[in-house]
Each structure stands twice: as structure tokens, then as C-alpha cells.
N, C-alpha and C. Protein backbone atom coordinates (compact mmCIF):
# COMPACT_ATOMS: atom_id res chain seq x y z
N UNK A 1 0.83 -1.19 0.00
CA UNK A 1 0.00 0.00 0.00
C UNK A 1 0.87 1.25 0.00
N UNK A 2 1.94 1.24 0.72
CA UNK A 2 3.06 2.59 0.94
C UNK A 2 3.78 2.46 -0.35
N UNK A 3 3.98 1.62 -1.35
CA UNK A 3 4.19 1.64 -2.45
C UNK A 3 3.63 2.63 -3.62
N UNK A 4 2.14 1.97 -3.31
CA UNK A 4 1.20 2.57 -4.52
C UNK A 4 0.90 3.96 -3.88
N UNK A 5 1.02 4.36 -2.88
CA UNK A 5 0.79 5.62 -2.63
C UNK A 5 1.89 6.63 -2.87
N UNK A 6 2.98 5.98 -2.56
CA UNK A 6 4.63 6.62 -3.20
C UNK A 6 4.40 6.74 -4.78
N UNK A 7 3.87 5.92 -5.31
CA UNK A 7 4.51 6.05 -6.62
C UNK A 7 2.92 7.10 -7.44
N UNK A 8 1.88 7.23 -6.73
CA UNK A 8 0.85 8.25 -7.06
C UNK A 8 1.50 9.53 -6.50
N UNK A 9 2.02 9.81 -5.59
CA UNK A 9 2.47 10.83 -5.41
C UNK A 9 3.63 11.58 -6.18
N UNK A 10 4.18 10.46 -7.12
CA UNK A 10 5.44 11.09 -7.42
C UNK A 10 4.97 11.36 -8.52
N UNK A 11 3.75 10.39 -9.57
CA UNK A 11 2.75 10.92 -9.99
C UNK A 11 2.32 12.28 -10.52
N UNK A 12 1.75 12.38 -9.23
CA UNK A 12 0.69 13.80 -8.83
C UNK A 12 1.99 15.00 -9.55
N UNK A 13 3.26 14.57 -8.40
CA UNK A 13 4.22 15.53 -8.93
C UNK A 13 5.10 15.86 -10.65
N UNK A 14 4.63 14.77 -10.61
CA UNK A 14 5.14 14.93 -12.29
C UNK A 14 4.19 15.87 -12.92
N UNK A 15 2.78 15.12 -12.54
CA UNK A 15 2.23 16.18 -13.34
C UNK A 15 1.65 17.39 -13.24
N UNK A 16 2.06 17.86 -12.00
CA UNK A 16 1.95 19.41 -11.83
C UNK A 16 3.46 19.55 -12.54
N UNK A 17 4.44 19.18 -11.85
CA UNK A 17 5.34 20.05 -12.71
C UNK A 17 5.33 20.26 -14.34
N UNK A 18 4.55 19.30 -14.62
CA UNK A 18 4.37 19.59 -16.94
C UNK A 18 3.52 20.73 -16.55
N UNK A 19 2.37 20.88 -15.42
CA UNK A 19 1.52 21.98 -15.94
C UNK A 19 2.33 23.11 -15.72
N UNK A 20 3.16 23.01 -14.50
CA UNK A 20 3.54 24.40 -13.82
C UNK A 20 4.66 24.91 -15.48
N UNK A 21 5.13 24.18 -16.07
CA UNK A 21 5.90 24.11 -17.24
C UNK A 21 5.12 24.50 -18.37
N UNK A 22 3.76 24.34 -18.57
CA UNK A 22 3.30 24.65 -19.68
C UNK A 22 2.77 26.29 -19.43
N UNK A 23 2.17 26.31 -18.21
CA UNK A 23 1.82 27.67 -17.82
C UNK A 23 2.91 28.60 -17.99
N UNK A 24 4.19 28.49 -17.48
CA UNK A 24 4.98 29.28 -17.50
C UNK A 24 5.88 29.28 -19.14
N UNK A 25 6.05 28.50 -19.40
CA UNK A 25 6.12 28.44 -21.17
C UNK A 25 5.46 28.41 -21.93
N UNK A 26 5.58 29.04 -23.02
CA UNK A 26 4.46 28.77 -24.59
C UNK A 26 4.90 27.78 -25.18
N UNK A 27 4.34 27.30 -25.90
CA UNK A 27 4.20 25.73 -26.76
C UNK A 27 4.20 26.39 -27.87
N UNK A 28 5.50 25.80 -28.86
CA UNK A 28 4.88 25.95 -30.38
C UNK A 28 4.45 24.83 -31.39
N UNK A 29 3.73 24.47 -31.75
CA UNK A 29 2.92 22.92 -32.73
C UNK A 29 3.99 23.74 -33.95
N UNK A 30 4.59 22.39 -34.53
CA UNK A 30 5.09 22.87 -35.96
C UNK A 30 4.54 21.53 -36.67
N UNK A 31 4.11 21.77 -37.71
CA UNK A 31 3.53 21.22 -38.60
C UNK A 31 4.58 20.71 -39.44
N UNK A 32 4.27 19.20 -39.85
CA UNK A 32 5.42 18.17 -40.41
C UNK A 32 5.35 18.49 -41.92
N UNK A 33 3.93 18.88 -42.15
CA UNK A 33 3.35 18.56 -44.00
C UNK A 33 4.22 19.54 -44.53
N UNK A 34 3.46 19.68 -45.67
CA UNK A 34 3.94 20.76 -46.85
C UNK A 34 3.62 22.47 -46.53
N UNK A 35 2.78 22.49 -45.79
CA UNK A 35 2.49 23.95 -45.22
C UNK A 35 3.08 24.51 -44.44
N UNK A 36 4.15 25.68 -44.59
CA UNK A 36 4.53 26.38 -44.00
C UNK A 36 4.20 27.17 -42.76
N UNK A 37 3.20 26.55 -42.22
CA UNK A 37 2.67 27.03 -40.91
C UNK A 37 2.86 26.42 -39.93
N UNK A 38 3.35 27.37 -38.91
CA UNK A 38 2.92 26.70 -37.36
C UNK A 38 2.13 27.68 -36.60
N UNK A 39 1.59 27.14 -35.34
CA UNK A 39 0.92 27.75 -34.64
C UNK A 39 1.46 27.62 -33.32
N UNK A 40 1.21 29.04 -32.79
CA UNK A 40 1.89 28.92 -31.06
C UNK A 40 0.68 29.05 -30.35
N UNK A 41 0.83 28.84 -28.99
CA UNK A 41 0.11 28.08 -27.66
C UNK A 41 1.05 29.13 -27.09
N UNK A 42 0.03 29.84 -26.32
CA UNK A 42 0.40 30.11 -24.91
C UNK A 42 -0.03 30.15 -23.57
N UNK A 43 0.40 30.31 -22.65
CA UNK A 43 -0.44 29.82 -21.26
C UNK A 43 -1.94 30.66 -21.21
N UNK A 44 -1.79 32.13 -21.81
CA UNK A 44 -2.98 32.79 -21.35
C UNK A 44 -3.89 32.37 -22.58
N UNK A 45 -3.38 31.43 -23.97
CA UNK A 45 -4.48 31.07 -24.89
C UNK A 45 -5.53 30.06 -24.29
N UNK A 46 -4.61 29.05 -23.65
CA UNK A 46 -5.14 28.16 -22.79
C UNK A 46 -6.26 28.65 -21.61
N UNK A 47 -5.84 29.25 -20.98
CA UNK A 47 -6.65 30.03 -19.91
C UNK A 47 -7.98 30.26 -20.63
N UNK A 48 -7.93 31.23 -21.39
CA UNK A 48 -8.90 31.98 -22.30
C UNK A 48 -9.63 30.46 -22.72
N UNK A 49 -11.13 30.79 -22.67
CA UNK A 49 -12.51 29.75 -23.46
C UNK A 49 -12.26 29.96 -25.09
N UNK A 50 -12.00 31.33 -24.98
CA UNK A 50 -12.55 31.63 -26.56
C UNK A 50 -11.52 31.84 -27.70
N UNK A 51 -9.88 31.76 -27.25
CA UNK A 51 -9.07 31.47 -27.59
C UNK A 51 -8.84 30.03 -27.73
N UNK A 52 -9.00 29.56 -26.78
CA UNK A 52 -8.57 28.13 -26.90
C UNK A 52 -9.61 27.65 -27.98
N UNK A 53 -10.82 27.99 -27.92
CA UNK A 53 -11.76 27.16 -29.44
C UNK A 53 -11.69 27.78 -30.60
N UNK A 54 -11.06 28.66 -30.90
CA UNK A 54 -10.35 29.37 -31.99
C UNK A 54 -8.77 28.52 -32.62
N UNK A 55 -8.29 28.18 -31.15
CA UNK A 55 -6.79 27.27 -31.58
C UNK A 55 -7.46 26.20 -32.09
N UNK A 56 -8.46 25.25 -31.47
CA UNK A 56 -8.62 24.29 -31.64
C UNK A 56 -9.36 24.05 -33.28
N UNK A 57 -10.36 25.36 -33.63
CA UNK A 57 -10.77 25.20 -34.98
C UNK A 57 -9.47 25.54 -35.97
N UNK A 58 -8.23 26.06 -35.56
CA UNK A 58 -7.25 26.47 -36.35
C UNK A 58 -6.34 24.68 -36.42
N UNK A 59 -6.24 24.06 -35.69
CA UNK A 59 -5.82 22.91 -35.43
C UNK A 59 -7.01 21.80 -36.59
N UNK A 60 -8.05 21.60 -36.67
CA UNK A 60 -8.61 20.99 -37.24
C UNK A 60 -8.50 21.52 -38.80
N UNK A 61 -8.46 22.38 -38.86
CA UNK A 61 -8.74 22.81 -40.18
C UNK A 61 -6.91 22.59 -41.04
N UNK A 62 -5.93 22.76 -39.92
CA UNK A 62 -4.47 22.35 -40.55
C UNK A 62 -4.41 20.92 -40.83
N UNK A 63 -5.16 20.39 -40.15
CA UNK A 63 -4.82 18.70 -39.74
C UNK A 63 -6.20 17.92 -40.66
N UNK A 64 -7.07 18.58 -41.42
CA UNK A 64 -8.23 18.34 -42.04
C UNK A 64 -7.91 16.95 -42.94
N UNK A 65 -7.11 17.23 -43.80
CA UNK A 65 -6.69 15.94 -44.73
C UNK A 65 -6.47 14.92 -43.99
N UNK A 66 -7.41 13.88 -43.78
CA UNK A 66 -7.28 12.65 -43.50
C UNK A 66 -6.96 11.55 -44.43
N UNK A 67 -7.19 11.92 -45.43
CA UNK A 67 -7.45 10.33 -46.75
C UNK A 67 -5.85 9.99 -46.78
N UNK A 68 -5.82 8.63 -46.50
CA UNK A 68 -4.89 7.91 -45.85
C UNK A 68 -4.01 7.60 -47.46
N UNK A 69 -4.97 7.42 -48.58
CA UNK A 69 -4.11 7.55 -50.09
C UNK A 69 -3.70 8.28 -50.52
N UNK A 70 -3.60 9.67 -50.19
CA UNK A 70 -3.50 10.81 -50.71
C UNK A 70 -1.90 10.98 -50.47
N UNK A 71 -0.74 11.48 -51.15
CA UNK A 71 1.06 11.50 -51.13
C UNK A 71 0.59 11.75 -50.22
N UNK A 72 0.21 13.17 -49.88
CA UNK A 72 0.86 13.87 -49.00
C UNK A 72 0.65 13.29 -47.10
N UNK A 73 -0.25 12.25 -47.17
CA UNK A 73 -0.68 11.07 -45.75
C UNK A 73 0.41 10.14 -45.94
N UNK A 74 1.17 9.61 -46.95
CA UNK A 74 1.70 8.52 -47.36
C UNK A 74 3.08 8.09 -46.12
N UNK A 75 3.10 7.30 -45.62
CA UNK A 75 3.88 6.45 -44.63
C UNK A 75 5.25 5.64 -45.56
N UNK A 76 6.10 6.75 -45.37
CA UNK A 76 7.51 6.35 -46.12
C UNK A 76 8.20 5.72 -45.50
N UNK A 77 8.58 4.36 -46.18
CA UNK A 77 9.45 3.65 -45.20
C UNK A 77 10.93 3.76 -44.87
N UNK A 78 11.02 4.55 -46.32
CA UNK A 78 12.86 4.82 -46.25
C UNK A 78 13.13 3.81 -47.97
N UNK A 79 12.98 3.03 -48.53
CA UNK A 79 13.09 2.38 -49.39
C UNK A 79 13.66 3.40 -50.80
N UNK A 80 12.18 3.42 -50.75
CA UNK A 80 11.84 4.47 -52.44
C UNK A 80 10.79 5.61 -51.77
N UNK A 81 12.10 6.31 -52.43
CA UNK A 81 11.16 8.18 -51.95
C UNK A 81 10.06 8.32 -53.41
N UNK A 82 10.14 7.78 -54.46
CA UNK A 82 9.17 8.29 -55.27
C UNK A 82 8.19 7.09 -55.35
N UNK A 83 8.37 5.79 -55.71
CA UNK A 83 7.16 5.17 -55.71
C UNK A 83 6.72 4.58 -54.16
N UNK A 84 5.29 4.35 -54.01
CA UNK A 84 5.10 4.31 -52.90
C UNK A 84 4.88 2.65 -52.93
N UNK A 85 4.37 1.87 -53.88
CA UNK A 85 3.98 0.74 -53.80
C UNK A 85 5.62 -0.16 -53.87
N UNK A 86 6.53 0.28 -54.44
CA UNK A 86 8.12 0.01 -53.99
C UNK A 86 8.67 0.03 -52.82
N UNK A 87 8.48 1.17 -52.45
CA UNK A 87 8.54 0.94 -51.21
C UNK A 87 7.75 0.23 -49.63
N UNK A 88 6.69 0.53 -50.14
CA UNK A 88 5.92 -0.75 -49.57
C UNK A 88 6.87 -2.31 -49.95
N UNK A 89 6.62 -2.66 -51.07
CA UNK A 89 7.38 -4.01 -51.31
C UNK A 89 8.67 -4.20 -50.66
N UNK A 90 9.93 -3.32 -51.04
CA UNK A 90 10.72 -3.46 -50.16
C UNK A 90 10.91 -3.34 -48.85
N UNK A 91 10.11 -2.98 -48.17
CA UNK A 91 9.62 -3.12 -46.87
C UNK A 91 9.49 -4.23 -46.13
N UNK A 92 8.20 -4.72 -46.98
CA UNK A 92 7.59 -6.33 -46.36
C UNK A 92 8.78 -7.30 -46.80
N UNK A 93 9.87 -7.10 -47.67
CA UNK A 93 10.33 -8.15 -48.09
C UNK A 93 11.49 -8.50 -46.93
N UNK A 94 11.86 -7.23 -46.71
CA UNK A 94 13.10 -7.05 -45.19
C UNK A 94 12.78 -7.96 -44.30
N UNK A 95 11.45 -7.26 -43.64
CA UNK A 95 10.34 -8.28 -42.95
C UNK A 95 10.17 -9.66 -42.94
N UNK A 96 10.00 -9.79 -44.17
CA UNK A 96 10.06 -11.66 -44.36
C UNK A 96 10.66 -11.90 -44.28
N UNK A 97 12.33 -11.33 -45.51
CA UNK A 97 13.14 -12.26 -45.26
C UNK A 97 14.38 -12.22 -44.25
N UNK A 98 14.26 -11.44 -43.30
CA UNK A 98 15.46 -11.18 -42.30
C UNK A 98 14.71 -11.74 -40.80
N UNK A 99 13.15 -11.18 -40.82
CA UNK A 99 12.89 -11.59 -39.43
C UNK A 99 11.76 -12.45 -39.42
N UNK A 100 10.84 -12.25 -40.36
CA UNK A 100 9.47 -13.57 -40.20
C UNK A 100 10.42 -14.90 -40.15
N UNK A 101 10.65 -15.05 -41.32
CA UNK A 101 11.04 -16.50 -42.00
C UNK A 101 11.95 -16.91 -41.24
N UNK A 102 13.27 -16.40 -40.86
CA UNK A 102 14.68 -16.66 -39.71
C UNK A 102 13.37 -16.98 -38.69
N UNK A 103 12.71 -16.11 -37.86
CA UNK A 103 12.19 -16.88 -37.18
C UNK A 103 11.22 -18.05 -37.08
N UNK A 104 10.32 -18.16 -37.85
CA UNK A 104 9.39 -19.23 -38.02
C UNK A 104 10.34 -20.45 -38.23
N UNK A 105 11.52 -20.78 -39.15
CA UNK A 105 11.91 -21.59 -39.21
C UNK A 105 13.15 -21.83 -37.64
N UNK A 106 13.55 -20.85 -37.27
CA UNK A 106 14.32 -21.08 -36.09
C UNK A 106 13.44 -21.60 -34.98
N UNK A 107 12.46 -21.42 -35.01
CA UNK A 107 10.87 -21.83 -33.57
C UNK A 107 10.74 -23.04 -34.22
N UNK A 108 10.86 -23.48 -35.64
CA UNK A 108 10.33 -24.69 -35.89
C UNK A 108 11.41 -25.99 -35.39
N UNK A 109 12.48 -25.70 -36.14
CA UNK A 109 13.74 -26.08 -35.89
C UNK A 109 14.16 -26.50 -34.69
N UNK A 110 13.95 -25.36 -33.90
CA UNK A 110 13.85 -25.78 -32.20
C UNK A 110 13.26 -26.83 -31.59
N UNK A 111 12.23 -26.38 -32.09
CA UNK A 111 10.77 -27.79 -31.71
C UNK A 111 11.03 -28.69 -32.40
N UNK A 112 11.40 -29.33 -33.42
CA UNK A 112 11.87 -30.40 -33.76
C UNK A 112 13.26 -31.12 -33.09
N UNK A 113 14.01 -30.07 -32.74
CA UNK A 113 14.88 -30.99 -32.05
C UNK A 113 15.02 -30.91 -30.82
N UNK A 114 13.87 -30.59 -29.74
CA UNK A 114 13.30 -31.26 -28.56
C UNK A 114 13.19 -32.23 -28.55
N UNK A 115 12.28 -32.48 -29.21
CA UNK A 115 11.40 -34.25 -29.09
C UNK A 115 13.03 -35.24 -29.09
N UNK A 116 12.98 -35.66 -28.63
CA UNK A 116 14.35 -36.94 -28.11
C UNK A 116 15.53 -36.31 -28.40
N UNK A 117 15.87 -35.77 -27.90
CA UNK A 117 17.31 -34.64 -28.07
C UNK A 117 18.20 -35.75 -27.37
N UNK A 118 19.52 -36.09 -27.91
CA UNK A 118 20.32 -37.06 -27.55
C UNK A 118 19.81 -38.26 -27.53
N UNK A 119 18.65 -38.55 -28.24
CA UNK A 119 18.22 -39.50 -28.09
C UNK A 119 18.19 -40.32 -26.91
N UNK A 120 18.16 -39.47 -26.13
CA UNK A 120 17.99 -39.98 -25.04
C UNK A 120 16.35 -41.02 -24.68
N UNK A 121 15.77 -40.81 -24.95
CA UNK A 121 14.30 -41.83 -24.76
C UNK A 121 14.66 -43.41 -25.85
N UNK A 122 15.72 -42.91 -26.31
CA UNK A 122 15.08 -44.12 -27.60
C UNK A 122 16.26 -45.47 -26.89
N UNK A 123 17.15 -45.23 -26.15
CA UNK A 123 17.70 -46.79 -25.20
C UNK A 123 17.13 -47.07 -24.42
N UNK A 124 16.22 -46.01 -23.44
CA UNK A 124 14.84 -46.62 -22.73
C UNK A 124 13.83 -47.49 -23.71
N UNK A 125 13.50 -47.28 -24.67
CA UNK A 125 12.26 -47.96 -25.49
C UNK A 125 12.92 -49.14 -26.16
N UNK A 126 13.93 -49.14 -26.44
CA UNK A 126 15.04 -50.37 -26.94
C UNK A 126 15.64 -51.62 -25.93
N UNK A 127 15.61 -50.54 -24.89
CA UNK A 127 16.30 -52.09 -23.78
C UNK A 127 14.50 -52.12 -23.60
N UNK A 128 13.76 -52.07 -23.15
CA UNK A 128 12.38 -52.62 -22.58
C UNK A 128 11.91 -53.42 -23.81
N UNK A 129 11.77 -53.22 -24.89
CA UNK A 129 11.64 -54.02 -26.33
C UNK A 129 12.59 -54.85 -26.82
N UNK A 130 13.70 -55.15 -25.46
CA UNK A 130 14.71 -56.33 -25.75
C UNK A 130 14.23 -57.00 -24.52
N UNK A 131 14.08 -56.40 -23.77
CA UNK A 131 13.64 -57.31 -22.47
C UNK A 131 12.54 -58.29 -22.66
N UNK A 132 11.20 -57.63 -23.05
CA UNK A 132 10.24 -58.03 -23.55
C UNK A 132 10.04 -59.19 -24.62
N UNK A 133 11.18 -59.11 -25.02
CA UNK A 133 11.68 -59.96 -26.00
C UNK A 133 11.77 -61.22 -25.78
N UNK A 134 12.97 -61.05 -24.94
CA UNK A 134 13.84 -61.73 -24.33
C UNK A 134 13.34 -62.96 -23.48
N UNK A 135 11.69 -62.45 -22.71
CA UNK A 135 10.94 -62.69 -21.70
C UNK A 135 10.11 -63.70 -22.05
N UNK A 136 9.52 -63.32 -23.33
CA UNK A 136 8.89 -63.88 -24.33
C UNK A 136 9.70 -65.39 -24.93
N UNK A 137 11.04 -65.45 -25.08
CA UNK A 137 11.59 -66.53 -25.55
C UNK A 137 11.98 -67.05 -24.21
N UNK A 138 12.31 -66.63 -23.10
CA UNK A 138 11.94 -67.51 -21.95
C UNK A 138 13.86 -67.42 -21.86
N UNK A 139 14.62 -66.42 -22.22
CA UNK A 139 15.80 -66.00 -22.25
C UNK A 139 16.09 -65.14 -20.98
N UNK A 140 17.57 -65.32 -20.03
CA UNK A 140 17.97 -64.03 -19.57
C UNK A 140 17.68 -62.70 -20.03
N UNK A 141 17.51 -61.54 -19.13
CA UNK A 141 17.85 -60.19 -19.83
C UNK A 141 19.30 -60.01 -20.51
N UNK A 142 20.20 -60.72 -19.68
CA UNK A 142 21.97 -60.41 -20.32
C UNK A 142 22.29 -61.78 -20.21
N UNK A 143 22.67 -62.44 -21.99
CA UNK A 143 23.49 -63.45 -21.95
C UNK A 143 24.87 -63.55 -21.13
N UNK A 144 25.08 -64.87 -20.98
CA UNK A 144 26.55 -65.07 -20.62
C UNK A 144 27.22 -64.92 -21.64
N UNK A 145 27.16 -65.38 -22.60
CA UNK A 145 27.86 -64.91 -23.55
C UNK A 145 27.18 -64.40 -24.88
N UNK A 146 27.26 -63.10 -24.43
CA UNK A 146 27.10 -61.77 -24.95
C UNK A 146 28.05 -61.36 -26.02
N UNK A 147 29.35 -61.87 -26.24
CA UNK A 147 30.09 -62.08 -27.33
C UNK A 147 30.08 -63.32 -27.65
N UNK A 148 30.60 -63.93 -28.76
CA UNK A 148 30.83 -65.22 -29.04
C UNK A 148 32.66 -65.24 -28.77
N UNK A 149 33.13 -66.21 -27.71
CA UNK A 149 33.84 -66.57 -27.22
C UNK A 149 34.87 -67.28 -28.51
N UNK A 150 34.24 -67.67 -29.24
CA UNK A 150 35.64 -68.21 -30.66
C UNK A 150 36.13 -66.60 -30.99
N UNK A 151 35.04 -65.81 -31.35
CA UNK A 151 35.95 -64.48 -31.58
C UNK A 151 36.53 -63.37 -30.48
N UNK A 152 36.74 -63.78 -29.61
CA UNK A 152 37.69 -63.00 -28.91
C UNK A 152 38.90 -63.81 -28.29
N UNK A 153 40.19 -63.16 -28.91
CA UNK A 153 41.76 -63.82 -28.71
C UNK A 153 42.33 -62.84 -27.34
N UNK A 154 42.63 -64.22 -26.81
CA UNK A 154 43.57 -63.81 -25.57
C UNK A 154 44.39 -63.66 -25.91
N UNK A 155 45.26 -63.22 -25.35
CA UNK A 155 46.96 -63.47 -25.08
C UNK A 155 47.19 -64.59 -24.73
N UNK A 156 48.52 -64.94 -25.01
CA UNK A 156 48.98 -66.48 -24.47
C UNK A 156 49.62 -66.10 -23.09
N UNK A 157 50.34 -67.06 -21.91
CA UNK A 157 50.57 -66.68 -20.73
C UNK A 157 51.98 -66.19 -20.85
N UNK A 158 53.23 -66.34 -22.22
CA UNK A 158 54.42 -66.17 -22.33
C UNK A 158 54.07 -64.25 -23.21
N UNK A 159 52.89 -64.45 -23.71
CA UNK A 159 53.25 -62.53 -24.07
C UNK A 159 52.81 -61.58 -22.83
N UNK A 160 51.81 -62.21 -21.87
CA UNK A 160 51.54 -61.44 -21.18
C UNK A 160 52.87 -61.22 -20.19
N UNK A 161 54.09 -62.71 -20.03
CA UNK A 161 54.76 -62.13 -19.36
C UNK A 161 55.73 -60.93 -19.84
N UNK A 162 55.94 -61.09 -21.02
CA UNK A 162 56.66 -60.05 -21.83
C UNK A 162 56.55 -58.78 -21.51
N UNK A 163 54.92 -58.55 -21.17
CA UNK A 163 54.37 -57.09 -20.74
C UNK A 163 54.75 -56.85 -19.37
N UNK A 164 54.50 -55.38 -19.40
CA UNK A 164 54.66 -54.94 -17.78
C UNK A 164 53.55 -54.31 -17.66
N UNK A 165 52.68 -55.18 -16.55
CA UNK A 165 51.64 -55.03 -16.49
C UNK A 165 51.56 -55.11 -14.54
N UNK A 166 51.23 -53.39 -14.40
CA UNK A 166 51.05 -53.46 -12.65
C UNK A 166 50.04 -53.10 -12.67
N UNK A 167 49.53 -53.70 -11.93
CA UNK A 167 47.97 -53.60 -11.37
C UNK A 167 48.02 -52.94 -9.50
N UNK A 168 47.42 -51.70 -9.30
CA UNK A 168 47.13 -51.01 -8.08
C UNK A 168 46.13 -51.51 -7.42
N UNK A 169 45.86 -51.25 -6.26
CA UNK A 169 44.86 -51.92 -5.71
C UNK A 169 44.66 -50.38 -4.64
């Protein structure tokens, strides 16, 4: 609660200080379009009823052109300063091909190689489908001989003495 009341208060203070700032300064609106006009704001226009609805019909009537096709509304992306449908295109294409597509296929990519990553699940499902097996033929889980004993060569007892072979304990 001493939180939300701290942080309304600091609040409150912010925004007296924009007013105490607007009162004591004039505001000037500069206009982005093709018209060489701006209009200034000042604290006593504000004050004033009949000033201020005089700014405000001077404000509507600068800002009147709405039609969103018209050049002079037109949303430049930076591409192509003269055609607009170019630049549109090169736009969306940035779009696709640097950040849609890199990502859709990087999220996909990902998710595909979740599912058994190290394959780790698939020697669980392999030893239980050997066991099962195994169970079924009425076999150990682990032969004794698990290699075939003709193919694996010892040493004879005269090379092993040859070696130096210490064993720690």
C-alpha cells in the first residue's frame, strides 16, 4: 500500500510540474506537411474559453486531410522516396526475409529438435523391447555370452609375461 501511494504521489508531482511548465512556457505545434505554418500556444491562450476554441478550430482545419491515399498522408518507409507501392514491397520483403522467416523456421527447428534430443528416450524404449523380447523366448535379460567366445583372442601366458603389467589396488 506505501508503495502505490509513493509512486501516485510522485505521480501527482510529475504532473503538476508539466503543468507548472506549460503555464509558464508557450508551446509551439510545428507542422510536419507541406504547409509552412505553425501555430503557437500560450499559457494565457489556454486560460482563455474563446481562444482556446479558436486554436482548436485552427488545429482541425491544418490537420483536415485525412485520406490515408493521398502522397501527401503517405507512410515512407525509407526504401523508395518516389514510388510508394516500392517501397511498400521493399519493406515487407526485409520483414520476411530477415525476421518472419529466420524466425518461423528457427521456432520450428527448435521444436523439432526437442522431441528426443540425444536421443535420449530411444535406449529406454530399446532395452524394454529387448527385455520383452527376451521374456517372451523364456531367455535371460543379459546373456553369458554376450560375445561369441571363438571371436575374442587372448593373449597367451608367455606374451603377457613379456608385458609390464602393474595392477594397483
Amino acid at each position: 500500500m506505501a508503495t502505490f501511494l509513493g509512486r501516485t504521489c510522485r505521480l501527482q508531482q510529475q504532473l503538476n510540474g508539466a503543468r507548472r511548465f506549460i503555464q509558464r512556457h508557450s508551446v509551439r505545434c510545428v507542422s510536419t506537411s507541406g504547409k509552412k505554418e505553425s501555430i503557437s500556444v500560450t499559457p494565457s491562450d489556454i486560460a482563455d474559453e474563446t481562444k482556446r476554441s479558436e486554436l482548436s478550430k485552427r488545429l482541425e482545419e491544418h490537420f483536415r486531410n485525412d485520406d490515408l491515399n493521398s502522397p501527401k498522408n503517405r507512410i515512407n518507409y525509407g526504401f523508395d522516396e518516389t514510388d510508394a507501392d516500392m517501397d511498400k514491397f521493399h519493406y515487407h520483403s526485409i520483414w520476411g526475409f530477415w525476421f518472419v522467416i529466420p524466425l518461423v523456421l528457427g521456432v520450428a527447428i527448435f521444436n523439432f529438435t526437442l522431441n528426443d534430443s540425444g536421443l535420449s528416450s530411444w535406449y529406454l524404449r530399446e532395452a524394454r523391447l529387448q527385455i520383452e523380447d527376451r521374456e517372451k523366448k523364456g531367455l535371460p535379460h543379459i546373456d553369458i555370452n554376450f560375445v561369441d567366445p571363438s571371436k575374442i583372442r587372448l593373449p597367451s601366458e608367455e606374451e603377457l609375461e613379456t608385458l609390464d603389467v602393474k595392477i594397483r589396488i
